[in-house]
C-alpha atoms as a PDB file:
ATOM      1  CA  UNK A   1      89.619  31.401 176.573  1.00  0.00           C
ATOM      2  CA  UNK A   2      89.235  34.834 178.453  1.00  0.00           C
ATOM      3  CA  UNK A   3      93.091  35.086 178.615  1.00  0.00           C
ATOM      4  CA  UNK A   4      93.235  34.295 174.868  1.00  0.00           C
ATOM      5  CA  UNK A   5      91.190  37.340 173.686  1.00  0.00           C
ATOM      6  CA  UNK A   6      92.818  39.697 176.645  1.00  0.00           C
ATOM      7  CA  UNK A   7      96.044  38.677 175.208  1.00  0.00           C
ATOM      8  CA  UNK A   8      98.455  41.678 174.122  1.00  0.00           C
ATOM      9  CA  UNK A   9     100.561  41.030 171.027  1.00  0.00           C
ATOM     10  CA  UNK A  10     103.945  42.245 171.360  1.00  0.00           C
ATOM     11  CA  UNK A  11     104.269  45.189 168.605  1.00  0.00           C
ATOM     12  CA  UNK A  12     106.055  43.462 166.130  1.00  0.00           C
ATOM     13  CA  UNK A  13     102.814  41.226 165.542  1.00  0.00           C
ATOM     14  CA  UNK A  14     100.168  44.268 165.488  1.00  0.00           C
ATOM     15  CA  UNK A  15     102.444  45.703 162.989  1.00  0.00           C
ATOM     16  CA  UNK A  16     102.439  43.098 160.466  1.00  0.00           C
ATOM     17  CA  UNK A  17      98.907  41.987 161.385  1.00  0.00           C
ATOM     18  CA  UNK A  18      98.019  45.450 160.423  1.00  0.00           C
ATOM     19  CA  UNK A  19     100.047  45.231 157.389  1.00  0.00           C
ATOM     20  CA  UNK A  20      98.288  42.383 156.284  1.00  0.00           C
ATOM     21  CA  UNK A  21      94.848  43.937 156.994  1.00  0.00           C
ATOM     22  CA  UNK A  22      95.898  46.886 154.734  1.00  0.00           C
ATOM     23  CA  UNK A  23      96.984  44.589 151.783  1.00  0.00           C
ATOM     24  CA  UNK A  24      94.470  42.018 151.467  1.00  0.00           C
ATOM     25  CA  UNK A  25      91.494  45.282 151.476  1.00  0.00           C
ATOM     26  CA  UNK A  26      93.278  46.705 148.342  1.00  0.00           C
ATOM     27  CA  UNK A  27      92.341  43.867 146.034  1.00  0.00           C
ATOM     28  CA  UNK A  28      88.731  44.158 147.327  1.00  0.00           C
ATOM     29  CA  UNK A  29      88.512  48.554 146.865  1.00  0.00           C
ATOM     30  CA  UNK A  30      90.273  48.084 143.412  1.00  0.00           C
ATOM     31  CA  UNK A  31      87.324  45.114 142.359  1.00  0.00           C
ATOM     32  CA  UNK A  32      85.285  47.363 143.191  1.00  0.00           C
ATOM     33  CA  UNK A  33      86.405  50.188 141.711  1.00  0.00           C
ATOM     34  CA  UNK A  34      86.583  48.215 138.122  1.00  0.00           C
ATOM     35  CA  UNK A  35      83.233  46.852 138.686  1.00  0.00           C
ATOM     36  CA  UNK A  36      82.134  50.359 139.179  1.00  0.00           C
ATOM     37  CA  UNK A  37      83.432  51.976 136.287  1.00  0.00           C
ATOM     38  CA  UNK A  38      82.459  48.760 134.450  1.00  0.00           C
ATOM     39  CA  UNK A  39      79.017  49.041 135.347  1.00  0.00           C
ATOM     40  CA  UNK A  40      78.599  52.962 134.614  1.00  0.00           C
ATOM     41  CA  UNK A  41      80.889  52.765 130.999  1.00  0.00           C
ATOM     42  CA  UNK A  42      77.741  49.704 130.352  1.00  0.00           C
ATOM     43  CA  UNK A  43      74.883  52.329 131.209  1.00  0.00           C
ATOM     44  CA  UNK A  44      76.717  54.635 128.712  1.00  0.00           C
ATOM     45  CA  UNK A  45      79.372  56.650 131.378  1.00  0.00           C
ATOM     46  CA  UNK A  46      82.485  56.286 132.140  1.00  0.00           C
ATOM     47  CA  UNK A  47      84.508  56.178 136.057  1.00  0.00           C
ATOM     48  CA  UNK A  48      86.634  59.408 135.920  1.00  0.00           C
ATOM     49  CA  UNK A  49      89.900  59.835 137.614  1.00  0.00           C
ATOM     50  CA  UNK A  50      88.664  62.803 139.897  1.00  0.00           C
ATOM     51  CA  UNK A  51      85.331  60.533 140.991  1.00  0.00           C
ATOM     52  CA  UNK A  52      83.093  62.003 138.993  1.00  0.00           C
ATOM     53  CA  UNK A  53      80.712  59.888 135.857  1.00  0.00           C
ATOM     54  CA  UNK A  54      81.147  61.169 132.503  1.00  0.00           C
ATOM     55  CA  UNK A  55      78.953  60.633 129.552  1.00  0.00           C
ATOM     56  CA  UNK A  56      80.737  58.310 126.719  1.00  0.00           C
ATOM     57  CA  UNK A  57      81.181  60.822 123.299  1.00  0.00           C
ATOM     58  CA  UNK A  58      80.240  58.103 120.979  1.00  0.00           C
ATOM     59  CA  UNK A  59      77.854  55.567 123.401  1.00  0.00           C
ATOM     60  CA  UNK A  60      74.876  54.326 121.476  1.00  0.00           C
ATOM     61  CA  UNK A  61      74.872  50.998 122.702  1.00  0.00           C
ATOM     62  CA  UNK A  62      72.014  51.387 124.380  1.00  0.00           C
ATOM     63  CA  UNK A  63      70.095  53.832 122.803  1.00  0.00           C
ATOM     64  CA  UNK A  64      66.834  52.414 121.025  1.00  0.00           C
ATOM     65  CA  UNK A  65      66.306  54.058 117.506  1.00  0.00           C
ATOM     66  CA  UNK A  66      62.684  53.962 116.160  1.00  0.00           C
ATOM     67  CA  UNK A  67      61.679  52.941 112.854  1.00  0.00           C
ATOM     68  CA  UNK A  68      58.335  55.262 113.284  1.00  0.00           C
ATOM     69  CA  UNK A  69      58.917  58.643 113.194  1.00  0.00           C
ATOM     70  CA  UNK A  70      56.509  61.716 113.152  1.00  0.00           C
ATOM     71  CA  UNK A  71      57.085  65.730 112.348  1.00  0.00           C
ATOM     72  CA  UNK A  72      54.690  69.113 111.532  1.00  0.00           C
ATOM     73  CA  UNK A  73      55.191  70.569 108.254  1.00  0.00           C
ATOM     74  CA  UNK A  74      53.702  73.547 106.289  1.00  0.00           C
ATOM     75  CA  UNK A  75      52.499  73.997 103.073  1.00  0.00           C
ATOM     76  CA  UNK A  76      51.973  77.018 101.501  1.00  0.00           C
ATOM     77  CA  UNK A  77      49.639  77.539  98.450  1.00  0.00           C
ATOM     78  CA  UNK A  78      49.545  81.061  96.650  1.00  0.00           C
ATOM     79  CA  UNK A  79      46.629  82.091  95.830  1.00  0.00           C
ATOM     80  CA  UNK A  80      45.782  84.342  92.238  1.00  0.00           C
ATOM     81  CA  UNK A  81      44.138  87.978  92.795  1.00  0.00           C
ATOM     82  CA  UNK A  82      41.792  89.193  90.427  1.00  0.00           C
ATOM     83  CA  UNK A  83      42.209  92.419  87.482  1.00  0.00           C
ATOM     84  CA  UNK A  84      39.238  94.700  87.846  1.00  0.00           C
ATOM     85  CA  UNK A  85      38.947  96.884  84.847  1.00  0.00           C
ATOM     86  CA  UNK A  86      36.734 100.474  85.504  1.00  0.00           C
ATOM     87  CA  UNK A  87      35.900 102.948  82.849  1.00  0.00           C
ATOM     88  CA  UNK A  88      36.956 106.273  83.412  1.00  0.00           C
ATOM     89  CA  UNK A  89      36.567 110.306  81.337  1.00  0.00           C
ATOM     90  CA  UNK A  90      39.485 111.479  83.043  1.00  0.00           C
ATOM     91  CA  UNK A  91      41.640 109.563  81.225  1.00  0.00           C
ATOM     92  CA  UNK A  92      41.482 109.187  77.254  1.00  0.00           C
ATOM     93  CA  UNK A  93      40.999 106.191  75.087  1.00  0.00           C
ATOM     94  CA  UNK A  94      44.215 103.800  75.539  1.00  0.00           C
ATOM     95  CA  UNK A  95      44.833 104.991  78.861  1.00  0.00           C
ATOM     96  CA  UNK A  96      45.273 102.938  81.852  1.00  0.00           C
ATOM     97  CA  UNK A  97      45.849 104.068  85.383  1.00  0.00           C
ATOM     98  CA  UNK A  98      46.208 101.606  88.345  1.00  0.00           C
ATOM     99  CA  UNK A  99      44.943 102.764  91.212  1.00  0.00           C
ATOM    100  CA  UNK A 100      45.183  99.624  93.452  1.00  0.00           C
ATOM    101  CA  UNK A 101      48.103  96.899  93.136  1.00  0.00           C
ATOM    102  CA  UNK A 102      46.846  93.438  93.285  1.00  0.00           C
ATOM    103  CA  UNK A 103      48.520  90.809  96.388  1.00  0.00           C
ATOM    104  CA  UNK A 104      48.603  87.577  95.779  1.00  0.00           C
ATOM    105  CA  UNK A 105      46.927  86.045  99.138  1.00  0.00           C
ATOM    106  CA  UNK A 106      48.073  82.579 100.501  1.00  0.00           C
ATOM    107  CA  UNK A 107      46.604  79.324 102.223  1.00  0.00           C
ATOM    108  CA  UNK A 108      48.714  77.841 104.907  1.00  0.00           C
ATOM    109  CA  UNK A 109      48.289  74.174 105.996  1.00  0.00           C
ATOM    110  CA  UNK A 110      49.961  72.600 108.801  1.00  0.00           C
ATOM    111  CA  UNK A 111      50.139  68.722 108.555  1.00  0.00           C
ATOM    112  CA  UNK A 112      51.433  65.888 110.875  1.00  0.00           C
ATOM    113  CA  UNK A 113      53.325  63.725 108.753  1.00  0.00           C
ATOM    114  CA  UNK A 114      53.737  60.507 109.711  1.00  0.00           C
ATOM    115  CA  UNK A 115      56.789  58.005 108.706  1.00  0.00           C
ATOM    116  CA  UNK A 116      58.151  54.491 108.776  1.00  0.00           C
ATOM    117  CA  UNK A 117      61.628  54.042 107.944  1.00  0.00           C
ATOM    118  CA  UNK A 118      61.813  57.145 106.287  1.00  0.00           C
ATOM    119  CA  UNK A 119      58.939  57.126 104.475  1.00  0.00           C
ATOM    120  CA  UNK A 120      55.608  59.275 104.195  1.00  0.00           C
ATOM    121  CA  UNK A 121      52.622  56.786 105.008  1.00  0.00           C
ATOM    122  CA  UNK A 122      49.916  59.293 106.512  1.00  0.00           C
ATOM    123  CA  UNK A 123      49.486  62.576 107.050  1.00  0.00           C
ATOM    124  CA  UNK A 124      46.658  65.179 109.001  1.00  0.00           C
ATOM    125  CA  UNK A 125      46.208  68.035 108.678  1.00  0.00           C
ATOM    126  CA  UNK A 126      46.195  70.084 111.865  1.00  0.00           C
ATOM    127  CA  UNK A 127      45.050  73.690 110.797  1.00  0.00           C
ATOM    128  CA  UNK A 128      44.484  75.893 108.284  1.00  0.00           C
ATOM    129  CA  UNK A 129      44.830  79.639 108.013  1.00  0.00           C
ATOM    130  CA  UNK A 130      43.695  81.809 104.632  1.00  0.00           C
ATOM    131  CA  UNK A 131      45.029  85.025 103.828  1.00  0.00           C
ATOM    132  CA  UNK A 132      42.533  86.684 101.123  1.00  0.00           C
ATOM    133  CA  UNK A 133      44.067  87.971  97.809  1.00  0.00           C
ATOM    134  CA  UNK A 134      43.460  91.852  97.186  1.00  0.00           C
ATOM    135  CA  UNK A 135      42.095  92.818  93.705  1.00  0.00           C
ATOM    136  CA  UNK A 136      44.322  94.638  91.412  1.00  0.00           C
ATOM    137  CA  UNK A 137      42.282  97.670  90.440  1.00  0.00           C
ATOM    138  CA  UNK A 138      42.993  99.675  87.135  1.00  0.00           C
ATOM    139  CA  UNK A 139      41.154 102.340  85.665  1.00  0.00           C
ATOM    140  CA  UNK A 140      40.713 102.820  81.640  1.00  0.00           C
ATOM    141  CA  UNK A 141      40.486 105.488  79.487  1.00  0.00           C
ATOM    142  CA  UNK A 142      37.031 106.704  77.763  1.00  0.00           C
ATOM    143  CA  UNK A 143      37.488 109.887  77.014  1.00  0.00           C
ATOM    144  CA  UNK A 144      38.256 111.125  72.971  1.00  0.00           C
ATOM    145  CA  UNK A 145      41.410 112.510  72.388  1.00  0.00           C
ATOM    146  CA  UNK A 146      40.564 114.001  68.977  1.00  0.00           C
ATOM    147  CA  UNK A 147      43.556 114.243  66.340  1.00  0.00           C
ATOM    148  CA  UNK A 148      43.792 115.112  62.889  1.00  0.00           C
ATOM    149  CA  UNK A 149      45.592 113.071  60.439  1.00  0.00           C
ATOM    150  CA  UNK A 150      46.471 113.977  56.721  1.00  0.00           C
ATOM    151  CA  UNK A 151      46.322 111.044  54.456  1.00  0.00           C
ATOM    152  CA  UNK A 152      46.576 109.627  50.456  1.00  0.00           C
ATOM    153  CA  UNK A 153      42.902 109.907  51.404  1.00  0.00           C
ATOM    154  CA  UNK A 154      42.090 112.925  52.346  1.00  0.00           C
ATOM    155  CA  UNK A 155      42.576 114.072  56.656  1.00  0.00           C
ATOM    156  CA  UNK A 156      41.105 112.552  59.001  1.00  0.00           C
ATOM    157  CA  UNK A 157      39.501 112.867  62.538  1.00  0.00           C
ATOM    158  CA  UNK A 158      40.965 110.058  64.878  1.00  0.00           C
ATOM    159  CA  UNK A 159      40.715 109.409  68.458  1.00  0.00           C
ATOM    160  CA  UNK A 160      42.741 106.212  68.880  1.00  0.00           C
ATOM    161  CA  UNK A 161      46.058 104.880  67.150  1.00  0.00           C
ATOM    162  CA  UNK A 162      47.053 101.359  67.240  1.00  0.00           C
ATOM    163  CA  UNK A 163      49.449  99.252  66.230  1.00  0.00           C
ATOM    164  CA  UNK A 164      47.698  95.983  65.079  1.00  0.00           C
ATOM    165  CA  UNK A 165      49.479  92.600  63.014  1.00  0.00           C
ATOM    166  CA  UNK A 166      46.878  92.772  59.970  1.00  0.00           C
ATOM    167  CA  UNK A 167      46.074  89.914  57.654  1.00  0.00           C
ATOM    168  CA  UNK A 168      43.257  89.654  55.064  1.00  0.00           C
ATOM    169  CA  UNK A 169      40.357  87.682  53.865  1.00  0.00           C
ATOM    170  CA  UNK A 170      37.096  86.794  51.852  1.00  0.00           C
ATOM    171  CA  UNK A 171      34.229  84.949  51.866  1.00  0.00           C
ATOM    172  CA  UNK A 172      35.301  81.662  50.427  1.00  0.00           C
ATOM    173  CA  UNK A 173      38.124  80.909  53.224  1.00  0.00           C
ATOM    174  CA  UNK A 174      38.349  77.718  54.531  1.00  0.00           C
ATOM    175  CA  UNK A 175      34.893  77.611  57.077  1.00  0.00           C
ATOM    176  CA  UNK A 176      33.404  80.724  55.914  1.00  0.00           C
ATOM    177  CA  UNK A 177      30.466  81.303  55.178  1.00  0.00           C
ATOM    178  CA  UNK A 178      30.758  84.686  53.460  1.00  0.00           C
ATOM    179  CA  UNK A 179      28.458  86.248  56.150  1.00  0.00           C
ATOM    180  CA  UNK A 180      30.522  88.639  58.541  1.00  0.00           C
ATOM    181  CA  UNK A 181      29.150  87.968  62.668  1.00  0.00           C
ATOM    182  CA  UNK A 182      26.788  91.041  62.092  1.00  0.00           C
ATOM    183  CA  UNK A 183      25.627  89.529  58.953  1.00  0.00           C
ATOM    184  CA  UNK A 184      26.528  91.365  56.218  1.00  0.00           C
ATOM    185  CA  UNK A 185      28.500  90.062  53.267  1.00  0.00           C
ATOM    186  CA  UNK A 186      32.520  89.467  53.254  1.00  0.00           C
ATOM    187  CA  UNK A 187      33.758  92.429  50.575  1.00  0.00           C
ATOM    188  CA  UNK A 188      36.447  95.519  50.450  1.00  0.00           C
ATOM    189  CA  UNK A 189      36.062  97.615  53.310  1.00  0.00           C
ATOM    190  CA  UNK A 190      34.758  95.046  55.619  1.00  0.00           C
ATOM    191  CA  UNK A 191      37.081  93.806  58.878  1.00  0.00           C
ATOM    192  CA  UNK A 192      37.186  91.545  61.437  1.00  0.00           C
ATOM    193  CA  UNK A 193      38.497  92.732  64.516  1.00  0.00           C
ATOM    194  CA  UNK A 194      38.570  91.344  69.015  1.00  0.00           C
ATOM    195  CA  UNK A 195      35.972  93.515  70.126  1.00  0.00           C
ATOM    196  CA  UNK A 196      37.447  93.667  73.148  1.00  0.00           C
ATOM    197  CA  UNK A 197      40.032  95.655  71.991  1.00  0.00           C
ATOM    198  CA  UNK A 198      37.689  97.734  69.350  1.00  0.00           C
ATOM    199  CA  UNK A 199      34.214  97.850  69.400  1.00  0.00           C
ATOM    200  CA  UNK A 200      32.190  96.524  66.589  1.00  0.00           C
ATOM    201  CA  UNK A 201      30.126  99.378  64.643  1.00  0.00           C
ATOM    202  CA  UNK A 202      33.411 101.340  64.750  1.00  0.00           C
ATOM    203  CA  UNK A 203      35.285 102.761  61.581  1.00  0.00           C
ATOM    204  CA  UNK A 204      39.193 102.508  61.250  1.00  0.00           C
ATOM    205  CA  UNK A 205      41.523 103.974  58.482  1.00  0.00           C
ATOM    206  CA  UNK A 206      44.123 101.371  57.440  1.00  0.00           C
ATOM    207  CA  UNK A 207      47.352 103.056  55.380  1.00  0.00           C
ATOM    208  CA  UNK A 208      47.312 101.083  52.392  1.00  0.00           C
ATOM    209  CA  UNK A 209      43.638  99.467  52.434  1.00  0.00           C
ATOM    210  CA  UNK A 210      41.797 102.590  53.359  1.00  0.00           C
ATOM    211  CA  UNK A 211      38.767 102.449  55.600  1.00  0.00           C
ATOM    212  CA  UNK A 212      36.792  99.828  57.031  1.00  0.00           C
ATOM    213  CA  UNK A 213      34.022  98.914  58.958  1.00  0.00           C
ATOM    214  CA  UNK A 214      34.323  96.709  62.075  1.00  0.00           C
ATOM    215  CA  UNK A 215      31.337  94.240  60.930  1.00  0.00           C
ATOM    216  CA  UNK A 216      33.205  90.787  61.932  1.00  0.00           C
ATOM    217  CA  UNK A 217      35.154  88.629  64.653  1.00  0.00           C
ATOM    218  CA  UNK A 218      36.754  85.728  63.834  1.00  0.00           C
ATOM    219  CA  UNK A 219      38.097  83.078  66.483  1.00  0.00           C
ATOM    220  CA  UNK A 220      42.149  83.758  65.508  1.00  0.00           C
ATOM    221  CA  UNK A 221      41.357  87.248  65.861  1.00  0.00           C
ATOM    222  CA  UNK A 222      42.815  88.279  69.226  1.00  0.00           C
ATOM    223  CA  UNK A 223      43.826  90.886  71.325  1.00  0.00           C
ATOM    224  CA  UNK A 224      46.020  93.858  68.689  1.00  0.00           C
ATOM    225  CA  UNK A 225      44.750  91.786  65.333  1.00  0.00           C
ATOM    226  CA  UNK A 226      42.652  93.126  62.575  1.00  0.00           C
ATOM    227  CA  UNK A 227      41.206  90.710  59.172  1.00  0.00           C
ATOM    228  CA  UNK A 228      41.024  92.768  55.971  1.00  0.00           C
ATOM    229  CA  UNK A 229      37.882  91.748  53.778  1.00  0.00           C
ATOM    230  CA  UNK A 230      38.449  91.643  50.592  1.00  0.00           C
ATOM    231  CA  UNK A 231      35.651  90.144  47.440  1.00  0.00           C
ATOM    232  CA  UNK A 232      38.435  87.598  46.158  1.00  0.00           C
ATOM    233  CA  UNK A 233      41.571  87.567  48.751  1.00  0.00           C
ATOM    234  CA  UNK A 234      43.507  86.512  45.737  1.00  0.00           C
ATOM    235  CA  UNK A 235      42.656  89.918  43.705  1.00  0.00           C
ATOM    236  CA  UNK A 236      43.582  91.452  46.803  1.00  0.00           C
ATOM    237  CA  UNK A 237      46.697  93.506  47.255  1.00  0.00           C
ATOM    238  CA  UNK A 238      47.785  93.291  51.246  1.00  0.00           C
ATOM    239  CA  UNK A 239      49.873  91.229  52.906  1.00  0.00           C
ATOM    240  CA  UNK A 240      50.396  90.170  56.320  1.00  0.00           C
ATOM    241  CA  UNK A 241      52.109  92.814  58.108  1.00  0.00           C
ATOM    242  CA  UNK A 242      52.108  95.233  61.152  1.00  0.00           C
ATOM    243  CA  UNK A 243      50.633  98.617  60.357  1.00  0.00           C
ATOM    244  CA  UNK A 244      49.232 101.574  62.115  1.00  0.00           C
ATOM    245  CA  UNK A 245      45.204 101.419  62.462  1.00  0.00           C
ATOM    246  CA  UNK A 246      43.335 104.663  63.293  1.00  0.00           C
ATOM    247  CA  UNK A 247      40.259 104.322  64.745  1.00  0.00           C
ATOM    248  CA  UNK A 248      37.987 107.137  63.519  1.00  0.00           C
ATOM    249  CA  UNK A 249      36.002 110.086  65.061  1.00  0.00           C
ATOM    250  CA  UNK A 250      32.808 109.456  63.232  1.00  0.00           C
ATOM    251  CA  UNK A 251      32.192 108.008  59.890  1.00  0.00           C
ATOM    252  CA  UNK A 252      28.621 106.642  58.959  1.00  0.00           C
END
């Protein structure tokens, strides 16, 4: 047995045995070489040619999508600023000035929303921040600008001129009463004005009517709108139209 292993081939039989050796290891390196690349292209790479693992462009094989899904969101709610009226003499009757612009503030929520399969089924909300409105300030008029005014009537002494959509009226309307609001009777030379926009007490001089009293309101009298009393509405001669009002100096 000792001379068996000691034995030396001649050279013709270490080359093919070597030959031999060197074809039946290909097989094995290129198995597993495939099983390689097979094995990283099922994990979602592939085997590149210079040895190096590449990510698959379009692998999602393996990649687990969830039906649950969660994000933050804001939501933003404006919120209204307030229209502070203050009287001032510098400026005359009709006058406005604004002196400070008004800034709508704003309420910011952040929420986790919570969804399954794409749709909303909770939400929390995670914080809140306020940003506080600023009041719009504006200034208005109290001072007389006195004017004179020749009329049909005679001149006279105004302070304020407005232009005012004027109907008119009597006592037996549908829900009157034929009492005005400061409880005098409906006639000629009674009107129903917003006292908001004209104070009641005060005297006007309507082209065409002449002058009235501001005795009454009525509750479709708004804003520029002025009610012409009249004993019978039907004996009356106005109709409904826009007309210049003068609101008078002093008449009592």
């Amino acid at each position: 047995m000792k001379r068996l292993i000691n034995k030396v081939y001649p050279i013709k039989y270490q080359i093919a045995l070597a030959v031999f050796s060197s074809i039946a290891v290909i097989p094995i390196s290129l198995f597993a070489l495939s099983t390689q690349k097979d094995v990283s292209a099922f994990a979602g790479y592939e085997y590149s040619s210079n040895g190096e693992f590449v990510l698959l462009e379009n692998y999602s094989s393996l990649r687990t999508k969830s039906s649950f899904d969660t994000s933050i969101e804001e939501v933003v709610t404006m919120l209204p600023f307030n229209t502070i009226y203050k009287d001032s003499d510098e400026l005359f009757i009709g006058e406005t000035k604004t002196v400070q612009r008004g800034v709508r503030g704003q309420r910011v929520e952040t929420f986790k929303m919570y969804y399954w399969h794409g749709k909303l089924i909770d939400r929390v909300l995670l914080n809140t921040v306020n940003k506080s409105p600023v009041d719009e300030i504006i200034l208005r008029g109290t001072k007389k600008n006195i004017r004179e005014l020749a009329t049909p009537d005679g001149v006279i002494k105004y302070y304020q001129k407005l232009n005012m959509w004027a109907t008119s009226y009597d006592g037996n309307c549908l829900g009157c009463s034929g009492v005005t609001y400061t409880g005098t009777s409906v006639r000629h030379g009674v009107c129903a004005v917003d006292p908001r926009v004209i104070p009641l007490g005060s005297y006007m001089y309507v082209p065409g009517y002449g002058t009235c009293h501001a005795e009454d309101i009525g509750g479709g009298i708004k804003g520029n709108d002025i009610d012409l009393g009249f004993e019978d509405v039907s004996k009356g001669w106005w109709s409904a139209r826009y007309t210049d009002v003068y609101v008078l100096e002093l008449k009592s």
